[in-house]
Protein backbone atom coordinates (compact mmCIF):
# COMPACT_ATOMS: atom_id res chain seq x y z
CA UNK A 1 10.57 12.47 16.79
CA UNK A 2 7.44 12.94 14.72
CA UNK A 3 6.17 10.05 11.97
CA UNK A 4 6.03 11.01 8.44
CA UNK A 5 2.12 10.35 7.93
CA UNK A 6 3.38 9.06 4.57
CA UNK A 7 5.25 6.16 5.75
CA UNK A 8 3.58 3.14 5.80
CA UNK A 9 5.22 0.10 7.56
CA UNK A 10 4.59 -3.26 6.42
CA UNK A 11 3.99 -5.87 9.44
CA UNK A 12 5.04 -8.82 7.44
CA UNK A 13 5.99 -11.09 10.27
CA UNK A 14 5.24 -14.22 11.46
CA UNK A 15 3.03 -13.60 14.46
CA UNK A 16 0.95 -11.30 16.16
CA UNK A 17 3.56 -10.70 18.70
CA UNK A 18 6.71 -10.28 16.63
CA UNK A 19 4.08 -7.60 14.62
CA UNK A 20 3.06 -5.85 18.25
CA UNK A 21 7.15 -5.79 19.51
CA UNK A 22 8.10 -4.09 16.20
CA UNK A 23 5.13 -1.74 16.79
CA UNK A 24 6.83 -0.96 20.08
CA UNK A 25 10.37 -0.82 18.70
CA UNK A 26 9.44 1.39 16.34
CA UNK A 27 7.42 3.62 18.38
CA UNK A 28 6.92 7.66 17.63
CA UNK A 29 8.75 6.86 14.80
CA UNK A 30 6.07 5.29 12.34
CA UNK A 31 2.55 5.98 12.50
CA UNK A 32 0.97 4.21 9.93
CA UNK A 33 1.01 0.38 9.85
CA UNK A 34 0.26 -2.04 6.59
CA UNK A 35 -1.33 -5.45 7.70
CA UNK A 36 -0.85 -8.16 4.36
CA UNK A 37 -2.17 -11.62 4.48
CA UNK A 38 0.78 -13.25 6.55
CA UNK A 39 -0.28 -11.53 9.77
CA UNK A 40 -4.11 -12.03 8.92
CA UNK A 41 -4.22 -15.52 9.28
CA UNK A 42 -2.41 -15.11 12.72
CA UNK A 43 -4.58 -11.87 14.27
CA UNK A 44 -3.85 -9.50 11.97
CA UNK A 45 -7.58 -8.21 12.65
CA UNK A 46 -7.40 -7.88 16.10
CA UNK A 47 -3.97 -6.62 15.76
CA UNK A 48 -5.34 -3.42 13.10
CA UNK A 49 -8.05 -2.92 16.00
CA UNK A 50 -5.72 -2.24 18.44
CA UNK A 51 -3.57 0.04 16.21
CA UNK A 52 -6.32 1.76 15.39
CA UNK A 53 -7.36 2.40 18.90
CA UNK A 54 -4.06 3.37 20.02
CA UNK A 55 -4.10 6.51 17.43
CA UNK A 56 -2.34 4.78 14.14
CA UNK A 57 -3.66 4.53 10.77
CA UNK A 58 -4.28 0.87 9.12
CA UNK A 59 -3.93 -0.35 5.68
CA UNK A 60 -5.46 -3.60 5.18
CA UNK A 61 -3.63 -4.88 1.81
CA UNK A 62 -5.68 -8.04 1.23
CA UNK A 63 -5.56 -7.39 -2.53
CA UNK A 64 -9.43 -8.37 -2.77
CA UNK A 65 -10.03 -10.11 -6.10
CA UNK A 66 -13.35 -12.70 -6.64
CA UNK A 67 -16.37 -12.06 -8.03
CA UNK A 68 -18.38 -8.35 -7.79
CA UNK A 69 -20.63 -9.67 -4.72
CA UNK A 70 -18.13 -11.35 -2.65
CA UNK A 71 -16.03 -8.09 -2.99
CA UNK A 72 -19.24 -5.91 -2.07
CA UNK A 73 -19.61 -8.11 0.61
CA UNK A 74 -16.50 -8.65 2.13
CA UNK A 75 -15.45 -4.98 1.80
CA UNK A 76 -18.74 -4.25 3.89
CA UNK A 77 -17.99 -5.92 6.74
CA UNK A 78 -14.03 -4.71 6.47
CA UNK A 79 -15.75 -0.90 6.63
CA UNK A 80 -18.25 -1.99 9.39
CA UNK A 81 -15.18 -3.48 11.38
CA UNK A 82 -13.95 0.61 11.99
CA UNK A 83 -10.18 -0.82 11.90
CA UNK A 84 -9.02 0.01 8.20
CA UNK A 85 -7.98 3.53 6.41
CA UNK A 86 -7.03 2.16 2.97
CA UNK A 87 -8.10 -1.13 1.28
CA UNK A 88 -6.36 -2.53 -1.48
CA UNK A 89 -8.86 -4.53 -4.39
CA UNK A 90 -6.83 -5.87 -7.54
CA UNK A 91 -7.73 -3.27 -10.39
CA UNK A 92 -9.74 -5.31 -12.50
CA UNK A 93 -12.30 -2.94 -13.45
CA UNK A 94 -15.73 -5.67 -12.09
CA UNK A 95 -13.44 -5.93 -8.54
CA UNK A 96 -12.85 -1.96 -7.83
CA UNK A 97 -17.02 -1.20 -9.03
CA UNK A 98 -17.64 -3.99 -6.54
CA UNK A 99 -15.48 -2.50 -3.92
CA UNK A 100 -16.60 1.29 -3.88
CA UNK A 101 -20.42 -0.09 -4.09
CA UNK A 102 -19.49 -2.04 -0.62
CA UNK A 103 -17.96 1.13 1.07
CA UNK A 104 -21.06 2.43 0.96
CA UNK A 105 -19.80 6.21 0.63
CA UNK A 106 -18.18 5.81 3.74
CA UNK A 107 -15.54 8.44 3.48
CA UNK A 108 -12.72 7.16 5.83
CA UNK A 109 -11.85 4.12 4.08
CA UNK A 110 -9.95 4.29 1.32
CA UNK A 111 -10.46 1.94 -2.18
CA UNK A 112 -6.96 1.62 -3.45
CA UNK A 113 -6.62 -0.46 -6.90
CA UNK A 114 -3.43 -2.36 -7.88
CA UNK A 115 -2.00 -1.63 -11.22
CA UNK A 116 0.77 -4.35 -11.15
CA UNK A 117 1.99 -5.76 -8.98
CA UNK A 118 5.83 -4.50 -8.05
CA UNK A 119 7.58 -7.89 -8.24
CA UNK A 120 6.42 -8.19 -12.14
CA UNK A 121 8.29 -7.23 -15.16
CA UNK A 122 6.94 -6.74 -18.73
CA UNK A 123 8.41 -10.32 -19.70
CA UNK A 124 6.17 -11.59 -16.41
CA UNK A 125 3.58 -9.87 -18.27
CA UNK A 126 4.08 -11.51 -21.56
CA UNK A 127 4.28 -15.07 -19.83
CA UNK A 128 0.74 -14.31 -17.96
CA UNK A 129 -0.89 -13.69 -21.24
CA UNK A 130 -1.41 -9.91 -21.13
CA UNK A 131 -0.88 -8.14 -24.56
CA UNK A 132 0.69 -5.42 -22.86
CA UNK A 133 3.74 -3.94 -21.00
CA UNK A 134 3.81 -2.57 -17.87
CA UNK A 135 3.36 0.97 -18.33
CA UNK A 136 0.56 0.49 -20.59
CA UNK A 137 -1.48 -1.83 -18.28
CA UNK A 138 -0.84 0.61 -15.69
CA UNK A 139 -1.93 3.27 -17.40
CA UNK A 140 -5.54 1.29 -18.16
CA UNK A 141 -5.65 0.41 -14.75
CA UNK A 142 -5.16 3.61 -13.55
CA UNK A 143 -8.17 5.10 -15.80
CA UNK A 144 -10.13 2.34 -14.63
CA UNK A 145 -9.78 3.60 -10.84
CA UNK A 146 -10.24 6.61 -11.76
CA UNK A 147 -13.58 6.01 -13.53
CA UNK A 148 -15.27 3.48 -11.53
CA UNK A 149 -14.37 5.73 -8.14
CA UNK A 150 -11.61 4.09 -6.34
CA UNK A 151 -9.71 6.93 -4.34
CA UNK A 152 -6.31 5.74 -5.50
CA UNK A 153 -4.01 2.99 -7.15
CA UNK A 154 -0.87 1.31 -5.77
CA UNK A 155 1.51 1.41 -8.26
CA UNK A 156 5.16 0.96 -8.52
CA UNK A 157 7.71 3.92 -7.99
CA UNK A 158 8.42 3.91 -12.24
CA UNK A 159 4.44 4.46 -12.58
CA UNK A 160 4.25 6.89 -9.78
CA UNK A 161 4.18 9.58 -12.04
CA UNK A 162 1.89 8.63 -14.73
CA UNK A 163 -1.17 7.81 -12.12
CA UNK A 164 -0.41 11.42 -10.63
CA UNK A 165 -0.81 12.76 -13.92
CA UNK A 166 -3.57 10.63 -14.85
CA UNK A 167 -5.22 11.05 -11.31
CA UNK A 168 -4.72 14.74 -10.37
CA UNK A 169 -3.16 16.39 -6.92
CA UNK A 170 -5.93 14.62 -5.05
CA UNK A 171 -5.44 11.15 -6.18
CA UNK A 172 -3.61 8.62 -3.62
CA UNK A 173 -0.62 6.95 -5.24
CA UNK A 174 0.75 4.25 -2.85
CA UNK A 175 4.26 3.08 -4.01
CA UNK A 176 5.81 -0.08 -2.34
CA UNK A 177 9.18 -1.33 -3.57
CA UNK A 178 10.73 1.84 -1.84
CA UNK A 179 14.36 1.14 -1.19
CA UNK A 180 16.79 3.40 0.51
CA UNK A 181 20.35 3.42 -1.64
CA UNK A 182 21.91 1.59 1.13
CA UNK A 183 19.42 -0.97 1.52
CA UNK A 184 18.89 -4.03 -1.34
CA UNK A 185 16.13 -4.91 -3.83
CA UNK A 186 14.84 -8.16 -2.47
CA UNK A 187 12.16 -8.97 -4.51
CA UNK A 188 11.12 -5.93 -6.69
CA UNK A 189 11.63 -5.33 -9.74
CA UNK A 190 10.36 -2.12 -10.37
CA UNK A 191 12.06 -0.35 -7.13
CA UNK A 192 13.42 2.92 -6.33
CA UNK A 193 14.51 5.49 -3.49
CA UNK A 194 11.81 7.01 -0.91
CA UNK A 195 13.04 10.64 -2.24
CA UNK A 196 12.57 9.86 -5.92
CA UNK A 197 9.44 7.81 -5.17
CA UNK A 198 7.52 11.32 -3.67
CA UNK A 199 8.69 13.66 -5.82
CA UNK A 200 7.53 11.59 -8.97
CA UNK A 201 4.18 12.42 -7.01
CA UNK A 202 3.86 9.26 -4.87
CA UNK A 203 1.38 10.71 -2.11
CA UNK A 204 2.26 7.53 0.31
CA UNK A 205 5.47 5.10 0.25
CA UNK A 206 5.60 1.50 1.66
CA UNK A 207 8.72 0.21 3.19
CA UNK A 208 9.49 -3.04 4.34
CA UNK A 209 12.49 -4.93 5.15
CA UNK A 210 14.36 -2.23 4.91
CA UNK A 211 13.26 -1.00 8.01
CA UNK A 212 12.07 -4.14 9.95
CA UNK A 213 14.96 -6.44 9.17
CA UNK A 214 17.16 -4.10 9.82
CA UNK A 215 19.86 -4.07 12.85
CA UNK A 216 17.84 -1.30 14.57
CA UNK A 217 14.48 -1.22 12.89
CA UNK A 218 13.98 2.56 14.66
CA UNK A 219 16.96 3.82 13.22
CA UNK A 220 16.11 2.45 9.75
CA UNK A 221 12.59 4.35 9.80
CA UNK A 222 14.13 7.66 11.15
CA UNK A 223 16.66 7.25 8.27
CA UNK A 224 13.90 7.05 6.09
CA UNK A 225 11.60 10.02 7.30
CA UNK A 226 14.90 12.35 7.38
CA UNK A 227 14.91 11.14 3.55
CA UNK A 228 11.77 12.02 2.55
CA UNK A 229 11.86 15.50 4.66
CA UNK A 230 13.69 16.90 1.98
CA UNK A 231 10.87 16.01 -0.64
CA UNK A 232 7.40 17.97 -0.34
């Protein structure tokens, strides 16, 4: 069995060594590992360290979002740490400037901006105060990656699409709320399947629970890479 480089696993677990048993569950099936908040505040660092050093590929989704020289600052010491290949920033154009200044052209992290976030809705929208929909805040987010030099956007299968468009064949588009037909939605609103997520032009696809809540987590992730084998 050989990964799908473009599968990135979610360790959204409780503790570091529920994360490192999945890891090991999982094995030659998943090479590329997403550590959120939940596991940072339990060793997710450490944990991305050793991932890192055993061959895998990180991506530290922290969703960095405070003012331009705590971002410069804090994505700094996340490049100096060597254990992260894509960062996420929220795409608010002051964040992402902040973010690419603190990478300091260092090539093998990646600045990923988020659009929207996948659980939101245009009514969400209209409740947070935005004067726009979805589509057309991604769209202005997306521009405002692409402008300010972010290598990519996380977006939601639906916009997957528009930011390859937008961002041309080089552009990383990072889709979570990838659901298999025969798993459920949980929480996103904007989901869809892994196939129809890549060839919309997602370059990456995040999936979750349907792989590690499932009976056999392996099994799920294989399912998933024979799925997208068909696609690109």
């Amino acid at each position: 069995m050989t990964a799908d480089p473009r599968l990135i696993v979610p360790l959204d677990l409780p503790t570091r060594a529920e994360a490192e048993a999945m890891v090991e569950t999982l094995g030659d099936a998943v090479s590329f590992y997403k550590i959120g908040l939940q596991l940072l505040a339990c060793g997710g660092m450490e944990t991305a360290r050793d991932l890192k050093a055993r061959g895998h590929r990180i991506f530290l989704d922290w969703k960095l979002h405070d003012i331009g020289a705590t971002v410069e600052k804090a994505t700094a010491a996340i490049v100096a740490g060597g254990a992260c290949d894509f960062l996420t920033v929220h795409g608010e154009p002051q964040v992402i400037k902040a973010a690419v200044k603190g990478r300091a052209g260092d090539p093998a992290v990646k600045i990923l901006a988020v659009t929207v976030m996948t659980s939101l809705a245009d009514q969400d929208l209209v409740e947070m105060g935005y004067g726009l929909g979805v589509e057309a805040l991604v769209a202005r987010r997306i521009g405002q990656a692409i402008d300010l030099g972010a290598d990519g956007v996380v977006a939601s299968p639906h916009e997957a699409a528009l930011a390859r468009r937008m961002g041309g064949p080089g552009f990383l588009v990072v889709t979570p709320g990838v659901r298999p037909d025969w798993a459920g939605l949980d929480d996103q609103a904007r989901a869809t399947t892994p196939s129809v997520a890549l060839a919309a032009g997602a370059s990456h696809l995040v999936c979750g629970r349907p792989i590690t809540a499932a009976p056999d987590p392996r099994a799920a992730a294989i399912a998933v890479v024979a799925e997208m084998a068909g696609v690109g």
